[in-house]
PDB file of N, CA and C in Angstrom:
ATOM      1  N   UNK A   1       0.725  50.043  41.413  1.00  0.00           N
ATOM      2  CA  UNK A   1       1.167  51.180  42.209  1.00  0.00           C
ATOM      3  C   UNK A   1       1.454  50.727  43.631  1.00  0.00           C
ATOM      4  N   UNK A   2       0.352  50.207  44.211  1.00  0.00           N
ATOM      5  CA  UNK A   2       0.785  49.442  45.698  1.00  0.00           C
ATOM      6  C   UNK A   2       2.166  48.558  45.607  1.00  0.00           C
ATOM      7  N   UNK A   3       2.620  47.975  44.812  1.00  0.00           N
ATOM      8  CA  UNK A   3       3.600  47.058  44.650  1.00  0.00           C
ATOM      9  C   UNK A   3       4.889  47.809  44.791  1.00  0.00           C
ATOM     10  N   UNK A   4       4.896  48.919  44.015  1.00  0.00           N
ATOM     11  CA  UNK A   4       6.051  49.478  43.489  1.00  0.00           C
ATOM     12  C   UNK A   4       6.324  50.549  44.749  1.00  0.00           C
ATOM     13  N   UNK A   5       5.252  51.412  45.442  1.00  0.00           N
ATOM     14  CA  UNK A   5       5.666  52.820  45.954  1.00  0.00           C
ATOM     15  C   UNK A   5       6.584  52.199  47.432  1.00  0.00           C
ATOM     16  N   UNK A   6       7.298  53.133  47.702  1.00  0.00           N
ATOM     17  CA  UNK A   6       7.976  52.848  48.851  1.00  0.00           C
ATOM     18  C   UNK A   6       7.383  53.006  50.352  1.00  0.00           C
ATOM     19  N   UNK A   7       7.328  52.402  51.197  1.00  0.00           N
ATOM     20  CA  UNK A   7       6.628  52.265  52.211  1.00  0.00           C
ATOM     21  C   UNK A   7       6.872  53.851  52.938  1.00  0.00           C
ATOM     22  N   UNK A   8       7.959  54.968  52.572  1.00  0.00           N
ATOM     23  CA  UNK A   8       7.943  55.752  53.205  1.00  0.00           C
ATOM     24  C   UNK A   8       7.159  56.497  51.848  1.00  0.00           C
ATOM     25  N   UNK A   9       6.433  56.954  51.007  1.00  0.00           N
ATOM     26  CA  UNK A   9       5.440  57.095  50.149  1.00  0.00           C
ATOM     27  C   UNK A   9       3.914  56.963  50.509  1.00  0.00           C
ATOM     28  N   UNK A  10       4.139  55.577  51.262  1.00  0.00           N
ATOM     29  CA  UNK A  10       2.153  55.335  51.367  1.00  0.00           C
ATOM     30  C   UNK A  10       1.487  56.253  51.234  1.00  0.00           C
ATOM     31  N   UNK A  11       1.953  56.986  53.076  1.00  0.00           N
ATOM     32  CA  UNK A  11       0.815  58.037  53.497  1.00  0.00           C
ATOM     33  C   UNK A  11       0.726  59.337  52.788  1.00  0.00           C
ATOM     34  N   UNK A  12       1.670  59.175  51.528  1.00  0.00           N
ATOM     35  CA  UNK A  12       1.317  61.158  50.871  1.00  0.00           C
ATOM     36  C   UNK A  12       0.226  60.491  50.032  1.00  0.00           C
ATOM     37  N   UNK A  13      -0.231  59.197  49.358  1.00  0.00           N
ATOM     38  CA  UNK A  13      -0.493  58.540  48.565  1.00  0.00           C
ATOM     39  C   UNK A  13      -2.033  57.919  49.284  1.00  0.00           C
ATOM     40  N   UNK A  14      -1.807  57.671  50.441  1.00  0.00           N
ATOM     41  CA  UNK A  14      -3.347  56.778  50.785  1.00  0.00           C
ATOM     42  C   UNK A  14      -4.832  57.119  50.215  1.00  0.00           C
ATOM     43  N   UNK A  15      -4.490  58.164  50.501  1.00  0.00           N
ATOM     44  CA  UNK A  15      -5.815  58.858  50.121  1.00  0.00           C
ATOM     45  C   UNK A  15      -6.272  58.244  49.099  1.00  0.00           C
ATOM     46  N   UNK A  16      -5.941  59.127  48.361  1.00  0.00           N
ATOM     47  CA  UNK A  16      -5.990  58.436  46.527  1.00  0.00           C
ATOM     48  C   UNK A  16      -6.219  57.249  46.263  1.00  0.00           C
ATOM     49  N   UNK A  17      -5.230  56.227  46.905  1.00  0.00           N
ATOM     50  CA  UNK A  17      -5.175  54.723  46.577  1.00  0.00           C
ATOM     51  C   UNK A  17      -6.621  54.363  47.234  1.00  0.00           C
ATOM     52  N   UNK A  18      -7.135  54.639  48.118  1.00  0.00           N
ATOM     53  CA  UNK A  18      -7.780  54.499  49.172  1.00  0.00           C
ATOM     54  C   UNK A  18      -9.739  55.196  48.112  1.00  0.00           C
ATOM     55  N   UNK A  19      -9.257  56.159  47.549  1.00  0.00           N
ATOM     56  CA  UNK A  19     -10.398  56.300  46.289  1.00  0.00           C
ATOM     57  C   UNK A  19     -10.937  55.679  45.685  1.00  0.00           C
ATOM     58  N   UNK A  20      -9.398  55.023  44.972  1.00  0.00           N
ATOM     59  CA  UNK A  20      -9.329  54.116  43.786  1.00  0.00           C
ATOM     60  C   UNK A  20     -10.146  52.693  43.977  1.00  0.00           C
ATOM     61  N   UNK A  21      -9.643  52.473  45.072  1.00  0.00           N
ATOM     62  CA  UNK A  21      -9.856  51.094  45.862  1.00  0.00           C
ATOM     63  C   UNK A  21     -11.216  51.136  46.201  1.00  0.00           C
ATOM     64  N   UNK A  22     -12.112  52.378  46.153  1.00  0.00           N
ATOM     65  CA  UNK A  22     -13.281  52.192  46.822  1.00  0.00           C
ATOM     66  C   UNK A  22     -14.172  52.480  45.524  1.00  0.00           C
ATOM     67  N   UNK A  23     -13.970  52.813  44.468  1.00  0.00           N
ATOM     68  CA  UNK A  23     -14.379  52.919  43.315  1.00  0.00           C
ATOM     69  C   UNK A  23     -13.920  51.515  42.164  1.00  0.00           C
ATOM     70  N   UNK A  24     -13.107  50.728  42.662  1.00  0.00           N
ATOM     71  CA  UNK A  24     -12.599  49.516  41.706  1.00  0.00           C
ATOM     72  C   UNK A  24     -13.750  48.600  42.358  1.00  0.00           C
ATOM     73  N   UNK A  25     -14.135  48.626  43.928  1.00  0.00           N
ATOM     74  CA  UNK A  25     -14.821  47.593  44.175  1.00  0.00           C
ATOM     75  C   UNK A  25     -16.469  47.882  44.163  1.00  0.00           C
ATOM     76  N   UNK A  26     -16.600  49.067  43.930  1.00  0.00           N
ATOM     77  CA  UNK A  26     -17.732  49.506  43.620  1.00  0.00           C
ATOM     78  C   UNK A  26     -18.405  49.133  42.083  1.00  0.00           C
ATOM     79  N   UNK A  27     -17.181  49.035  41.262  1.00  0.00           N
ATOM     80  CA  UNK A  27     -17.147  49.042  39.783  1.00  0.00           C
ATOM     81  C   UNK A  27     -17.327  47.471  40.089  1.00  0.00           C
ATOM     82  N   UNK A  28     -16.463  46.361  40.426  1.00  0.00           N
ATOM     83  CA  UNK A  28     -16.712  44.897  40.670  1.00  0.00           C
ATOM     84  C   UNK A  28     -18.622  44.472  40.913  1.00  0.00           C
ATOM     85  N   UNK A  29     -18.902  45.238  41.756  1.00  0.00           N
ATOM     86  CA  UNK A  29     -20.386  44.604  42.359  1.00  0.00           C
ATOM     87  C   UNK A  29     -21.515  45.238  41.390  1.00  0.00           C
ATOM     88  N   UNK A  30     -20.768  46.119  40.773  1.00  0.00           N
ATOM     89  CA  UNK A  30     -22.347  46.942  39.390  1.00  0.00           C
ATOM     90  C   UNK A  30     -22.205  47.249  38.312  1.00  0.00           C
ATOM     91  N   UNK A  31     -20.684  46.997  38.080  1.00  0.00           N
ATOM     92  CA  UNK A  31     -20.253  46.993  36.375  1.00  0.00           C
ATOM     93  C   UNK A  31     -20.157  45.865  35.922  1.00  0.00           C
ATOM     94  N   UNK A  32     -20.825  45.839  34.764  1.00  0.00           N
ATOM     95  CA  UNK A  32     -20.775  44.178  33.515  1.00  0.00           C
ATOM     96  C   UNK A  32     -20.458  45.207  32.479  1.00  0.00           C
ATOM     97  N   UNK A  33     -19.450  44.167  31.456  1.00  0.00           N
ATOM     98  CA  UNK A  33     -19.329  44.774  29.992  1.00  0.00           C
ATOM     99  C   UNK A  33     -20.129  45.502  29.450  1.00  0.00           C
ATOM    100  N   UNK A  34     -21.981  45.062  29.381  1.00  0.00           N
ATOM    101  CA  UNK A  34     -22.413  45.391  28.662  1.00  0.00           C
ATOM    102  C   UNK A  34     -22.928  46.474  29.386  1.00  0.00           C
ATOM    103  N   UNK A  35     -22.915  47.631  30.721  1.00  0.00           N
ATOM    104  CA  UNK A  35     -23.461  48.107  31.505  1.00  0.00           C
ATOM    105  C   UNK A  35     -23.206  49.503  30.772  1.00  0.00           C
ATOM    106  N   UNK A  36     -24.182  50.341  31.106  1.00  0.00           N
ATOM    107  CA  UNK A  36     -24.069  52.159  30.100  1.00  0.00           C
ATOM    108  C   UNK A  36     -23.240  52.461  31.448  1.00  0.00           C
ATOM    109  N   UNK A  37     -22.230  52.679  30.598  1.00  0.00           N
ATOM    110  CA  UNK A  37     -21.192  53.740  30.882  1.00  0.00           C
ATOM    111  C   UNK A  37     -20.079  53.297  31.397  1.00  0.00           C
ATOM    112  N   UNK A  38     -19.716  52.111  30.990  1.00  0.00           N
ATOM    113  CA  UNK A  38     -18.567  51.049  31.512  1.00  0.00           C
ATOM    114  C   UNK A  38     -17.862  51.588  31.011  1.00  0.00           C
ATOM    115  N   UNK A  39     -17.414  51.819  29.566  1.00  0.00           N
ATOM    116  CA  UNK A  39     -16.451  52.390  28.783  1.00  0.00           C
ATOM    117  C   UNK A  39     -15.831  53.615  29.679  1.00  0.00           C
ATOM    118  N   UNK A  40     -16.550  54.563  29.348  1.00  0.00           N
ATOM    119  CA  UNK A  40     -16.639  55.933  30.143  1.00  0.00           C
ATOM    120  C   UNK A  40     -15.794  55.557  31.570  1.00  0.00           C
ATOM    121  N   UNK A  41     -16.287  54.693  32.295  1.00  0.00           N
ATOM    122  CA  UNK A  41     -15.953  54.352  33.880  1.00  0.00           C
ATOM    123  C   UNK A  41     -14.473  53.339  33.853  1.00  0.00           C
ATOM    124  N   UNK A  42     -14.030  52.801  32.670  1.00  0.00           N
ATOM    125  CA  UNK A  42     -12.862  52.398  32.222  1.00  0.00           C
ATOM    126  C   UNK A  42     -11.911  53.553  31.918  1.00  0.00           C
ATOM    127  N   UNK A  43     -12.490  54.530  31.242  1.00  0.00           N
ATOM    128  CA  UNK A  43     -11.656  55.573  30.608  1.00  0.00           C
ATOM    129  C   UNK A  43     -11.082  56.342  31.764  1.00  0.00           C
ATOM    130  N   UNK A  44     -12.130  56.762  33.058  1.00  0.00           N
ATOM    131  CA  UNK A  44     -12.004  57.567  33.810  1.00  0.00           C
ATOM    132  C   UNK A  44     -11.029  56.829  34.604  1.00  0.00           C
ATOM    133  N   UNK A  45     -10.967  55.598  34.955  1.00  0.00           N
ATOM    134  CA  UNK A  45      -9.771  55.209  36.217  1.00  0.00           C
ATOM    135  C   UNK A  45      -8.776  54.740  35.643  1.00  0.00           C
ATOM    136  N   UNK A  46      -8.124  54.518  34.409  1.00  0.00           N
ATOM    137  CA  UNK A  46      -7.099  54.510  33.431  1.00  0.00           C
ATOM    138  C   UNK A  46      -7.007  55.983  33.516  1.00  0.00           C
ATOM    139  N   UNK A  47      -7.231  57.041  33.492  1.00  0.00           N
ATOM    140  CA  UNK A  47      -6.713  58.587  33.786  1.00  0.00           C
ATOM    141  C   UNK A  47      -6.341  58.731  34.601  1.00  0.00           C
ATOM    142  N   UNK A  48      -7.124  58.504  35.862  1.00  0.00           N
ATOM    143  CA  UNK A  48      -6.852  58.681  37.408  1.00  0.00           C
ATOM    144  C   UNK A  48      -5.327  57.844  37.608  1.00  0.00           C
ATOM    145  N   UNK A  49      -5.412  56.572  37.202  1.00  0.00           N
ATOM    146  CA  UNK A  49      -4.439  55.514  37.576  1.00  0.00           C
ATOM    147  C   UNK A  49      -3.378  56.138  37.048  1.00  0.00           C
ATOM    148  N   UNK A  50      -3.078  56.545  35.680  1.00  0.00           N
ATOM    149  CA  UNK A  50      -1.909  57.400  34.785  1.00  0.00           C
ATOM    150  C   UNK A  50      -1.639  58.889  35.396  1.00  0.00           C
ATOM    151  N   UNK A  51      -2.636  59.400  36.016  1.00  0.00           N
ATOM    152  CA  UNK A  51      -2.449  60.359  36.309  1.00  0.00           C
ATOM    153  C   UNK A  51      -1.388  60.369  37.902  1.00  0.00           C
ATOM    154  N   UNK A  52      -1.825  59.644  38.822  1.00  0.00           N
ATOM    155  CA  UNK A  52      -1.183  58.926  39.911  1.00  0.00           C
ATOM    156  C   UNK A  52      -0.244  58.264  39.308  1.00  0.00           C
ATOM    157  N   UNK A  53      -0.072  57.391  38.722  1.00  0.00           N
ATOM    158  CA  UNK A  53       1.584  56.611  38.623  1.00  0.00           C
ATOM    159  C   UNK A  53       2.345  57.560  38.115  1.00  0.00           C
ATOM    160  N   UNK A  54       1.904  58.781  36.944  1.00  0.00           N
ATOM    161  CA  UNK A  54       2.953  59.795  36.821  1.00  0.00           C
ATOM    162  C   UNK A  54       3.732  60.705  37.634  1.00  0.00           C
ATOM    163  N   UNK A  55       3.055  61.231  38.618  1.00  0.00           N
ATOM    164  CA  UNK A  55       2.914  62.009  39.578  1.00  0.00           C
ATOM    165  C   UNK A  55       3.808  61.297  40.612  1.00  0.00           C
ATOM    166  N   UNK A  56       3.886  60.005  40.868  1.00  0.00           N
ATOM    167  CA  UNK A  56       4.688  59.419  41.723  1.00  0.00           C
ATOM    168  C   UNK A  56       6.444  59.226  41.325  1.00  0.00           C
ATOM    169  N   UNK A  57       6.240  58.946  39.521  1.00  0.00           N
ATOM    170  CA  UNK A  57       7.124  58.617  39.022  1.00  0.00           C
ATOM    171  C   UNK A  57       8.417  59.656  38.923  1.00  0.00           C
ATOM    172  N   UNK A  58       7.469  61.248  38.701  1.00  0.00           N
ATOM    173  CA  UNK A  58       8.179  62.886  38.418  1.00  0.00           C
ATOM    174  C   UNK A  58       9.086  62.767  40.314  1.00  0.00           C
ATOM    175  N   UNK A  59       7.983  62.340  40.935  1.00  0.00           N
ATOM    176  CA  UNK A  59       8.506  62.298  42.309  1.00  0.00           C
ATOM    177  C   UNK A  59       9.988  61.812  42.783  1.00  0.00           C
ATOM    178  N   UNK A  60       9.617  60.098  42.388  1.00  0.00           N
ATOM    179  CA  UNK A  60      10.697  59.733  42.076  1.00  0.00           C
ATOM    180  C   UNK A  60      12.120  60.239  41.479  1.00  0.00           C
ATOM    181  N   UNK A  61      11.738  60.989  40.396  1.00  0.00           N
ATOM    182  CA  UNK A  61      13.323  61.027  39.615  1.00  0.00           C
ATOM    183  C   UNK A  61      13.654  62.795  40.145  1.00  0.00           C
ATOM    184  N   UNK A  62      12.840  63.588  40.761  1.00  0.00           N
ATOM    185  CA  UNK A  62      13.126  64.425  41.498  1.00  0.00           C
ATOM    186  C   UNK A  62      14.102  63.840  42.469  1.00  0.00           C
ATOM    187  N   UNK A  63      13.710  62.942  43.531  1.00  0.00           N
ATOM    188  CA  UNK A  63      14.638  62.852  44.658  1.00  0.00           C
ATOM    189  C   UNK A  63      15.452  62.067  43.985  1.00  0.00           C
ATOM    190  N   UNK A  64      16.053  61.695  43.286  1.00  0.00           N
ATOM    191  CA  UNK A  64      16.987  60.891  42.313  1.00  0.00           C
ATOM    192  C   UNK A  64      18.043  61.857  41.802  1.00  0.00           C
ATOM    193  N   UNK A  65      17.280  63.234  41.518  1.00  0.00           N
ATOM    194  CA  UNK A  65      17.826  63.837  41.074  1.00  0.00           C
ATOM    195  C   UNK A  65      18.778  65.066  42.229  1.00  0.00           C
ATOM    196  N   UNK A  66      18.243  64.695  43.210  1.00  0.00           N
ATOM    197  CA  UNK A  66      18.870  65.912  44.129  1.00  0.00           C
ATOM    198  C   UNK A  66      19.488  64.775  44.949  1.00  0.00           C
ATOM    199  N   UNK A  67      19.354  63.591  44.668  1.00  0.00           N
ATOM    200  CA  UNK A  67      20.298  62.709  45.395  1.00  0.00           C
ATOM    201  C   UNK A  67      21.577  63.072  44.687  1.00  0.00           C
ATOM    202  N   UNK A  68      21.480  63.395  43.630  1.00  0.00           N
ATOM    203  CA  UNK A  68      22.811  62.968  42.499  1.00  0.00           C
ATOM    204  C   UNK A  68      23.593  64.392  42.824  1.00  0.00           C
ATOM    205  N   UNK A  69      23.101  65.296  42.761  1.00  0.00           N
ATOM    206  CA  UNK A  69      23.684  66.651  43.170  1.00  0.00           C
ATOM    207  C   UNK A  69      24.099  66.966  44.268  1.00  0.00           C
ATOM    208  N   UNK A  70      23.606  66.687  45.312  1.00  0.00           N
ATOM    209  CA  UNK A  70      24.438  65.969  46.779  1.00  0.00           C
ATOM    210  C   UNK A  70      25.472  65.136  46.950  1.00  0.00           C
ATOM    211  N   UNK A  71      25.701  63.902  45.812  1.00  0.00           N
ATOM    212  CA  UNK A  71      26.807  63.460  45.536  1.00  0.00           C
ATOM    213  C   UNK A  71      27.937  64.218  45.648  1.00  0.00           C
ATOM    214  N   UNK A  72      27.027  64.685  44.079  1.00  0.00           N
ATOM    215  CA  UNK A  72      28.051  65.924  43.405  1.00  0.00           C
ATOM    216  C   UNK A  72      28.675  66.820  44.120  1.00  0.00           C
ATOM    217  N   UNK A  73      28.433  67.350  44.856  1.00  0.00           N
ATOM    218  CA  UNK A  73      28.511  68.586  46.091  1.00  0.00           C
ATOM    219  C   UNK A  73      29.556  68.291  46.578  1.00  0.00           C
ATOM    220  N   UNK A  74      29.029  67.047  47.447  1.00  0.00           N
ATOM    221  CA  UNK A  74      30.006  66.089  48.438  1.00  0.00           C
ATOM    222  C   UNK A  74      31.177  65.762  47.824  1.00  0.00           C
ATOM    223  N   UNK A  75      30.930  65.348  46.373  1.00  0.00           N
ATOM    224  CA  UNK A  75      32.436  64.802  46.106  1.00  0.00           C
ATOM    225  C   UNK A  75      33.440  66.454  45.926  1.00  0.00           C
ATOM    226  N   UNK A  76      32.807  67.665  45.047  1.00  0.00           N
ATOM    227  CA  UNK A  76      33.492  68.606  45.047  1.00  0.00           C
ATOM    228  C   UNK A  76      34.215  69.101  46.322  1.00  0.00           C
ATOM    229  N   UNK A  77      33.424  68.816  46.850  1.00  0.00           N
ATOM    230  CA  UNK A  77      33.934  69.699  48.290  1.00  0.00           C
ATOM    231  C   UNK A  77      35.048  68.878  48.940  1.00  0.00           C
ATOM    232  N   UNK A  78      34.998  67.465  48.995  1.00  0.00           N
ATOM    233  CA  UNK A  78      36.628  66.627  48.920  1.00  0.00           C
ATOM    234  C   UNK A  78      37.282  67.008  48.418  1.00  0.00           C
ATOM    235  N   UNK A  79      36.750  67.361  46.382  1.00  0.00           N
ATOM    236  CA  UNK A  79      37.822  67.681  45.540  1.00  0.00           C
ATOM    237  C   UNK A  79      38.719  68.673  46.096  1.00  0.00           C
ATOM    238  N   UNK A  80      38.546  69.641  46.823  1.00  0.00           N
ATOM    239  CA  UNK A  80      38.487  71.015  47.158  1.00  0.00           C
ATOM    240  C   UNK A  80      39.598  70.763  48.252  1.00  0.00           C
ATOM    241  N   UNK A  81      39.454  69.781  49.270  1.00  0.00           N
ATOM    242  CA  UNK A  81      39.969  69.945  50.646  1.00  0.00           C
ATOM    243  C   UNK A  81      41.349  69.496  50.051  1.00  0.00           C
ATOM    244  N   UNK A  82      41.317  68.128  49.147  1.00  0.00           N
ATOM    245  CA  UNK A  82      42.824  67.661  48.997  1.00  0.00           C
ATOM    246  C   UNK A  82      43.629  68.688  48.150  1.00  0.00           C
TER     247      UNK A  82
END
């Protein structure tokens, strides 16, 4: 997710990432395989993480999508003048 979002994205996003990040390294210093409730604590930030990359992704093809209709607009309204 850090790799991919666009630098004008971060800050609607920090928060969250900023969760994640404090719960991944929390999970590093007291989770082992064999620890009760690793599974569970795997399951839960594979949700969170899917739940966030979706949410960014709907984002994405929203402004993708009203980019394209602004095109559209723009080119009609040429169509129009000639």
């Amino acid at each position: 997710i850090k790799l991919t979002v666009l630098d004008v994205e971060k800050p609607l996003i920090r928060s969250e990432v900023d969760d994640i990040d404090f719960k991944l390294i929390k999970a590093e210093r007291n989770l082992h395989w064999n620890s009760t409730g690793v599974w569970e604590y795997i399951q839960e930030m594979r949700n969170i993480l899917h739940d966030l990359e979706s949410r960014i992704q709907k984002s994405k093809n929203n402004v993708e999508t009203m980019h394209l209709m602004m095109l559209v607009s723009i080119i009609m309204m040429v169509m129009s003048v000639i």
